[in-house]
C-alpha atoms as a PDB file:
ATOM      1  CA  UNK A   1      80.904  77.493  96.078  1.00  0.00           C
ATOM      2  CA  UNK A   2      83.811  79.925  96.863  1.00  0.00           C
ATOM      3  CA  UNK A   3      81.133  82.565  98.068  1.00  0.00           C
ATOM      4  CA  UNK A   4      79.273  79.725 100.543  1.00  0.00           C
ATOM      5  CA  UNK A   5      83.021  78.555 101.755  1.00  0.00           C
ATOM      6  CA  UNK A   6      83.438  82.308 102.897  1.00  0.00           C
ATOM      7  CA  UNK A   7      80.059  82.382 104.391  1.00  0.00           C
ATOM      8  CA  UNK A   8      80.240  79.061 106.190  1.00  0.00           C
ATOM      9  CA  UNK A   9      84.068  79.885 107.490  1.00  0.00           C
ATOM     10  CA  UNK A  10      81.619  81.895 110.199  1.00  0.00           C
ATOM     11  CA  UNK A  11      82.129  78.522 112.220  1.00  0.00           C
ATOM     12  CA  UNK A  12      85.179  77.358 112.201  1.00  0.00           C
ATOM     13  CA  UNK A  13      86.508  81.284 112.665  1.00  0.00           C
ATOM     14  CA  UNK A  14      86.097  81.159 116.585  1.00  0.00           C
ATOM     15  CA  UNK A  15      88.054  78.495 117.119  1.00  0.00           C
ATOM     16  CA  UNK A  16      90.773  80.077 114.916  1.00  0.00           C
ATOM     17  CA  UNK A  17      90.834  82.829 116.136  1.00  0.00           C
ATOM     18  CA  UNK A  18      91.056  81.146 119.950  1.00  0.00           C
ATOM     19  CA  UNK A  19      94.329  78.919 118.460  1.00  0.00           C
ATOM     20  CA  UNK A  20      96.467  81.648 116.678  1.00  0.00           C
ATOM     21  CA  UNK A  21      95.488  84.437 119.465  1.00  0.00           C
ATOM     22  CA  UNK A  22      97.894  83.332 122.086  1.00  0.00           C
ATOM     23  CA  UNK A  23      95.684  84.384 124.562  1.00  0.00           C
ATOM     24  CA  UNK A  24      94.335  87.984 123.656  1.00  0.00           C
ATOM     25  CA  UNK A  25      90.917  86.029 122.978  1.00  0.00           C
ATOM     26  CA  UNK A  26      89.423  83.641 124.939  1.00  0.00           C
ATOM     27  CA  UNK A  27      87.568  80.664 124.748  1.00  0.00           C
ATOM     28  CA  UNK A  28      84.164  82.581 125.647  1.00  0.00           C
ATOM     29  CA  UNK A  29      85.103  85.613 123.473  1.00  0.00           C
ATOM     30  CA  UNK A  30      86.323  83.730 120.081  1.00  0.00           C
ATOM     31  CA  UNK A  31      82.569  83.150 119.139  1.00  0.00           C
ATOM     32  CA  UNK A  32      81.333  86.917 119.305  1.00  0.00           C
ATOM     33  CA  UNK A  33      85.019  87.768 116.970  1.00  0.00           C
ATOM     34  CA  UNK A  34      83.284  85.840 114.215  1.00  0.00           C
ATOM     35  CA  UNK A  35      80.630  88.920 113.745  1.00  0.00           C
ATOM     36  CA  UNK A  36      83.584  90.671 112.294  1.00  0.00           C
ATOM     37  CA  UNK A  37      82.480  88.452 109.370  1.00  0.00           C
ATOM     38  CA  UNK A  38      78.963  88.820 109.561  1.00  0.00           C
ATOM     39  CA  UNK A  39      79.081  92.684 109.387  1.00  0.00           C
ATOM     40  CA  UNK A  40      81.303  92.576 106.174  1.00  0.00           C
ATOM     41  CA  UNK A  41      78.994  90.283 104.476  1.00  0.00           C
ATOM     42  CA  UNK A  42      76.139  93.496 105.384  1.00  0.00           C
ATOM     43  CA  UNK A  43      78.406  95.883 104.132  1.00  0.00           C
ATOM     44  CA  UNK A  44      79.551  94.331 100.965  1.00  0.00           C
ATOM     45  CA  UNK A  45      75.567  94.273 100.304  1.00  0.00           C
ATOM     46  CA  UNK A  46      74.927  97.667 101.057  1.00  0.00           C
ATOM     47  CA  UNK A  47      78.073  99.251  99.460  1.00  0.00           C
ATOM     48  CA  UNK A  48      79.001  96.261  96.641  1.00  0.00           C
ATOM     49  CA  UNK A  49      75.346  95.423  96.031  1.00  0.00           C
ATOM     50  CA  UNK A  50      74.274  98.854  95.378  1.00  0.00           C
ATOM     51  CA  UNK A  51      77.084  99.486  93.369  1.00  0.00           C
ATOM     52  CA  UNK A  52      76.804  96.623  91.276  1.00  0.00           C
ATOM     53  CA  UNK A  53      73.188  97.486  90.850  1.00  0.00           C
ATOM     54  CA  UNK A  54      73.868 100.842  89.181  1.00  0.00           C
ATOM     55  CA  UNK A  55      76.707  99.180  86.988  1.00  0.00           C
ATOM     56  CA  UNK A  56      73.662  97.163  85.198  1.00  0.00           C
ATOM     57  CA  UNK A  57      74.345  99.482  81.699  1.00  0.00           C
ATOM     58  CA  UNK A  58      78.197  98.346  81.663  1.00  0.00           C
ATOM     59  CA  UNK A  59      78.492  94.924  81.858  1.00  0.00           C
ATOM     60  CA  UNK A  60      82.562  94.849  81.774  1.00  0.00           C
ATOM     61  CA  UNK A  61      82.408  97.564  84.828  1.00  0.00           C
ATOM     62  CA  UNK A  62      80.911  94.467  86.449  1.00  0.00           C
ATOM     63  CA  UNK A  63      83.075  92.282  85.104  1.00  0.00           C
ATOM     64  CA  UNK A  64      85.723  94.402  86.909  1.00  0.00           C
ATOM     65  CA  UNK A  65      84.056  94.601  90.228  1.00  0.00           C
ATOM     66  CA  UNK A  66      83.343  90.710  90.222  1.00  0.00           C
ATOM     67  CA  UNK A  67      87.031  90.229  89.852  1.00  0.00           C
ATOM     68  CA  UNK A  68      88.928  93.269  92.240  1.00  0.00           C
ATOM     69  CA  UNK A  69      86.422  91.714  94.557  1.00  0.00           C
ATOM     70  CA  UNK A  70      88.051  87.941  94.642  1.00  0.00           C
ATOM     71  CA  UNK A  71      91.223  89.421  94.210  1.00  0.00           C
ATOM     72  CA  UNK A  72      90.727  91.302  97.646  1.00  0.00           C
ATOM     73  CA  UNK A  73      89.105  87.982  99.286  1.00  0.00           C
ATOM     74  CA  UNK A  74      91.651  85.770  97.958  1.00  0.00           C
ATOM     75  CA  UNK A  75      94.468  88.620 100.089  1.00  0.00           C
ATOM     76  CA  UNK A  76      92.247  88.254 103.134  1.00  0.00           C
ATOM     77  CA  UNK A  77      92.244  84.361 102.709  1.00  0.00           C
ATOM     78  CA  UNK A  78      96.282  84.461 102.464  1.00  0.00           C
ATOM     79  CA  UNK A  79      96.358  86.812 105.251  1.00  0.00           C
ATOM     80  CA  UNK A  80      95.017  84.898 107.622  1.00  0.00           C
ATOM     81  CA  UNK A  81      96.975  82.160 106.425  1.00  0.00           C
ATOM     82  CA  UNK A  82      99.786  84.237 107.104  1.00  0.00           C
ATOM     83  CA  UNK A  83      98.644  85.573 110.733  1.00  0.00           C
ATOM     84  CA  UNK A  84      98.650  81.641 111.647  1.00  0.00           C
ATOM     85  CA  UNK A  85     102.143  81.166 111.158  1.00  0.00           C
ATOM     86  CA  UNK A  86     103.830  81.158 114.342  1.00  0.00           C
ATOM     87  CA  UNK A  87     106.932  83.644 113.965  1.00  0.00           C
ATOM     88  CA  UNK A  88     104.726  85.904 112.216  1.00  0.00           C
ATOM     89  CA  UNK A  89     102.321  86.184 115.608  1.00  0.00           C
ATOM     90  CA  UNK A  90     106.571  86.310 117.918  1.00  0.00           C
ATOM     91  CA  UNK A  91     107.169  88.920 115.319  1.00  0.00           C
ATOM     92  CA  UNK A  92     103.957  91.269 115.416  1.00  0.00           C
ATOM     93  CA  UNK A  93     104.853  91.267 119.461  1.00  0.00           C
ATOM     94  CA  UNK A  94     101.236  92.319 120.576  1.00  0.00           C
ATOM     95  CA  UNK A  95      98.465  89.559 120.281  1.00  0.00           C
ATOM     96  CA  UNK A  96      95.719  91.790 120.432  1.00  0.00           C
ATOM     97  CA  UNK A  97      97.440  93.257 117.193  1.00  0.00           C
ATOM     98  CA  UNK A  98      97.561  89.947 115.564  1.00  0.00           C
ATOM     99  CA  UNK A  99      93.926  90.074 116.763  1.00  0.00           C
ATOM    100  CA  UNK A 100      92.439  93.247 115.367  1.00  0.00           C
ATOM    101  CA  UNK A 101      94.430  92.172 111.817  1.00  0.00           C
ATOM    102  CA  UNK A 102      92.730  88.881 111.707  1.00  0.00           C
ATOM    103  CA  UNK A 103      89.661  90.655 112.522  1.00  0.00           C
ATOM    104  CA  UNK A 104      89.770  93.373 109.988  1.00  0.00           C
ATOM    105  CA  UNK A 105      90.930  90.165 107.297  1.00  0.00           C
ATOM    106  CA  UNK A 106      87.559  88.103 108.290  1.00  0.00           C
ATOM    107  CA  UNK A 107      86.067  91.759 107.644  1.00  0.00           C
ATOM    108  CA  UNK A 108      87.078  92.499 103.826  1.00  0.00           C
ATOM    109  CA  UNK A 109      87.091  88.465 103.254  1.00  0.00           C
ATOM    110  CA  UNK A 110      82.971  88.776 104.046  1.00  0.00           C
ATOM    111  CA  UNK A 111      82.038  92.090 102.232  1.00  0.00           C
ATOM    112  CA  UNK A 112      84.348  90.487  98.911  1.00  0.00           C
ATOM    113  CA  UNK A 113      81.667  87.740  98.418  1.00  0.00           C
ATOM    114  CA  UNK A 114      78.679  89.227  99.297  1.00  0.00           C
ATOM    115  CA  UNK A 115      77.596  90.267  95.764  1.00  0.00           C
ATOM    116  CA  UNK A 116      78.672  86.739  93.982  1.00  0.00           C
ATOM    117  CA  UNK A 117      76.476  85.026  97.013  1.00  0.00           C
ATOM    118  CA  UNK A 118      73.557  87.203  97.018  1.00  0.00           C
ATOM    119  CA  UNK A 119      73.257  89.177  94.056  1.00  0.00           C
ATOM    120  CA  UNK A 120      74.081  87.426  90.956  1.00  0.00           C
ATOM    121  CA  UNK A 121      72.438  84.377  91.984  1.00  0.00           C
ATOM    122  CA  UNK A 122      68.701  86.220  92.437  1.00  0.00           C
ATOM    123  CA  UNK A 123      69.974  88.290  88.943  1.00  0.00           C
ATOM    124  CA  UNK A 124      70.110  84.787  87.429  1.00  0.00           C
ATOM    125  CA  UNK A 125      67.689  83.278  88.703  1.00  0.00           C
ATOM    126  CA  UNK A 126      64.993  85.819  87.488  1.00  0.00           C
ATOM    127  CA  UNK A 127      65.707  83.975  84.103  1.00  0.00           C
ATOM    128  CA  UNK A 128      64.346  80.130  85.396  1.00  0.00           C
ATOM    129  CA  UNK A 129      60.586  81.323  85.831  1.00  0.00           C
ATOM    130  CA  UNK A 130      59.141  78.705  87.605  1.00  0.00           C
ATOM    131  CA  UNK A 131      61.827  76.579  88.178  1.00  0.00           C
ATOM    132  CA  UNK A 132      63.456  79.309  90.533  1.00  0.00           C
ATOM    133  CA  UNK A 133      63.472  77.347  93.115  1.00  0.00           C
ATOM    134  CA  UNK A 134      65.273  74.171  91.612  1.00  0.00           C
ATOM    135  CA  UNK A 135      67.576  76.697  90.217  1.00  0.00           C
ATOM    136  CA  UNK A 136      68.216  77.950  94.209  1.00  0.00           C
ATOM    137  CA  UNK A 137      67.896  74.489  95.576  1.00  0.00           C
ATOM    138  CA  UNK A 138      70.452  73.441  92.925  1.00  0.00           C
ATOM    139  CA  UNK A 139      73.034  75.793  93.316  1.00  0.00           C
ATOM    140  CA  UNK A 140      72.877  75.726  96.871  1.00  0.00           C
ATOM    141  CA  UNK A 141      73.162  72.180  97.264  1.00  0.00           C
ATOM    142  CA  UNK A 142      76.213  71.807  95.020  1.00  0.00           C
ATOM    143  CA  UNK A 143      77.825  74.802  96.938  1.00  0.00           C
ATOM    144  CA  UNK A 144      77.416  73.162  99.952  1.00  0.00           C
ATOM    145  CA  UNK A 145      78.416  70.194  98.724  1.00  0.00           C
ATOM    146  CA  UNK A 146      82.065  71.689  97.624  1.00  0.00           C
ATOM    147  CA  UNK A 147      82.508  73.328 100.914  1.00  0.00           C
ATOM    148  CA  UNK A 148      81.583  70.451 102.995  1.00  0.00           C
ATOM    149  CA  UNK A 149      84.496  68.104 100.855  1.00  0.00           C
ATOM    150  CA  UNK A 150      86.976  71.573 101.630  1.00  0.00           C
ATOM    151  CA  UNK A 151      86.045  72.149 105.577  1.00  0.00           C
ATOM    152  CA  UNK A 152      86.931  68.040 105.830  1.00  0.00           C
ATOM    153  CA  UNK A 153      90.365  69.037 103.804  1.00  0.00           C
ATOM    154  CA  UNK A 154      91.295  71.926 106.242  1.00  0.00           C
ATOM    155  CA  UNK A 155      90.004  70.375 109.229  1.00  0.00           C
ATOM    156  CA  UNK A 156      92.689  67.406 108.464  1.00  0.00           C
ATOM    157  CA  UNK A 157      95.095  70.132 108.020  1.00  0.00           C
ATOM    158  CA  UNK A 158      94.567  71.516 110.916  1.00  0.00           C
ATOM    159  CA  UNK A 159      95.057  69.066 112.987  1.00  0.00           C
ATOM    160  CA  UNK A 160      97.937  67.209 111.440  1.00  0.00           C
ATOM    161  CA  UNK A 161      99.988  70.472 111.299  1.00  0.00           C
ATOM    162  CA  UNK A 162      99.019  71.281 115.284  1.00  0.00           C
ATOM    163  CA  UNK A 163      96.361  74.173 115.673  1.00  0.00           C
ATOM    164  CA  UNK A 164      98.516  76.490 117.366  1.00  0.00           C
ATOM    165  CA  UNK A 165     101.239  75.667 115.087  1.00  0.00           C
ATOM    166  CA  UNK A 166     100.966  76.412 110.922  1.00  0.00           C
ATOM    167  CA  UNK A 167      98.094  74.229 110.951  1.00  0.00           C
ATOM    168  CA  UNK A 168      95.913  77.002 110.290  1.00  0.00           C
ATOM    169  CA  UNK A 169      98.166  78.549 107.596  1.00  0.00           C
ATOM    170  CA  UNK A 170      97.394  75.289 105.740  1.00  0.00           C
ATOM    171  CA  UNK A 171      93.802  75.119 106.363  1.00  0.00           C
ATOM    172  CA  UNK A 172      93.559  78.842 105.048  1.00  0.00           C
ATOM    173  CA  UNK A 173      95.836  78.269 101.816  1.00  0.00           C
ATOM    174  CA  UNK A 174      93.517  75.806 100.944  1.00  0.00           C
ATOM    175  CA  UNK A 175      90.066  77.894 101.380  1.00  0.00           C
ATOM    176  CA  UNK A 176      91.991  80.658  99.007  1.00  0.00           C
ATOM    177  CA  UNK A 177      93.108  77.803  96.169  1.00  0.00           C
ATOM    178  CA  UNK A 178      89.400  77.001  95.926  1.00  0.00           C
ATOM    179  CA  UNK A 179      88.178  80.682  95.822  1.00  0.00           C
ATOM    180  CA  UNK A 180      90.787  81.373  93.373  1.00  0.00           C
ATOM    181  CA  UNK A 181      89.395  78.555  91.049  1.00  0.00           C
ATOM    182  CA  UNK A 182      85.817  79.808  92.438  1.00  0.00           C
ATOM    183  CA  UNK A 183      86.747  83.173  91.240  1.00  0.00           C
ATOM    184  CA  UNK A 184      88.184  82.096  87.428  1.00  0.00           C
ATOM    185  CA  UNK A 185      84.709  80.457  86.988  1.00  0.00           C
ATOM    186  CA  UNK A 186      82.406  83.075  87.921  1.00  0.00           C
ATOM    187  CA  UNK A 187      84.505  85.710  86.165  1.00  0.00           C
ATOM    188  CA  UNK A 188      84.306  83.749  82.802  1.00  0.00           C
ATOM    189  CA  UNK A 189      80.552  83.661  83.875  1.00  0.00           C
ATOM    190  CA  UNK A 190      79.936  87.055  84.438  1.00  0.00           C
ATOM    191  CA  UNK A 191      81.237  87.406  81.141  1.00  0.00           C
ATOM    192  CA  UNK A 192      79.740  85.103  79.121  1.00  0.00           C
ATOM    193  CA  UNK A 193      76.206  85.998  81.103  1.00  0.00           C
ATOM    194  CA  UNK A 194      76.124  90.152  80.862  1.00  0.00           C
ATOM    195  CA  UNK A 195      79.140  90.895  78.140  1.00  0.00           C
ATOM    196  CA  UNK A 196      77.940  88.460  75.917  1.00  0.00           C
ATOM    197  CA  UNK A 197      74.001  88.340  76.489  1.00  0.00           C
ATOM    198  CA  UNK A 198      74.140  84.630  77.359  1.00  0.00           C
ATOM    199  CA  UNK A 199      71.038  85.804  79.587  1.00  0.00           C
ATOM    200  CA  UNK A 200      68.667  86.142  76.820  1.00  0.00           C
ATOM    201  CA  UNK A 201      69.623  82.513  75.849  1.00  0.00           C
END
């Protein structure tokens, strides 16, 4: 669910980006800033993937990763929070500063949940034999299910607390309370599932 709120943040990035830029990005342009995303979801594969893929013989190396890697997208989460906040944006002077910070944020928020979206859940689902794909439908639906009650929170956030004001620095300290929570869960699973051999049950 925390992964999935990450993923699906793709949307509403464009027209955060186009309320906290004071201008630097436009209407037209706030849409193609959202790839900043995109690509760190790619390189989190390629990078995090691979290296959770050779970290199969030590299961509390993975452990690790799994949690320096909410850690870093629970930062990103607050850091956009924080690069909503008015006075922060007056203080950084340049908005194509504030810009490239929110941009390089969205990056490192992507790549930090690529391997809890993509990887573990294939991993575990090699265990449901046929049922994989109630397993994927399942999972999926109750993600999206948890980010669709979230989106509704921040959206109301948003706009009571004015867009261009610290709207957005609410909407964003809520995504990173749920990750955090996200996080705690799939930590204790990672445990439980490769440190304890709860797959072979």
């Amino acid at each position: 669910s925390g992964g999935l709120m990450v993923c699906s943040s793709v949307r509403i990035l464009g027209t955060y980006f186009r309320d906290t830029s004071n201008g630097a990005i436009s209407e037209n342009e706030a849409g193609a800033v959202t790839i900043f995303l995109s690509i760190g979801v790619l390189v989190g594969l390629a990078l995090g993937g691979n290296a959770f893929s050779n970290l199969s013989a030590d299961a509390l190396a993975r452990k690790k990763m799994i949690a320096n890697l909410y850690i870093m997208t629970v930062t990103m989460c607050y850091a956009l929070a924080f690069l909503a906040i008015p006075f922060v944006r007056k203080f950084l002077v340049s908005s194509t500063l504030v810009a490239i910070f929110q941009a390089a944020a969205s990056f490192c928020m992507g790549a930090g949940v690529a391997v809890q979206v993509y990887c573990i859940p294939a991993i575990v689902g090699c265990t449901f034999g046929a049922n994989k794909g109630l397993y994927a439908s399942y999972t999926d639906g109750v993600a999206c299910i948890v980010s669709s009650i979230v989106w509704r929170i921040v959206g109301n956030a948003v706009q009571e607390g004015n867009p261009q004001g610290s709207g957005w620095a609410y909407g964003w300290a809520a995504v990173a309370l749920l990750v955090i929570l996200a996080g705690l869960l799939m930590v204790e699973f990672v445990e439980y599932y490769f440190c304890r051999g709860g797959w072979l049950g």
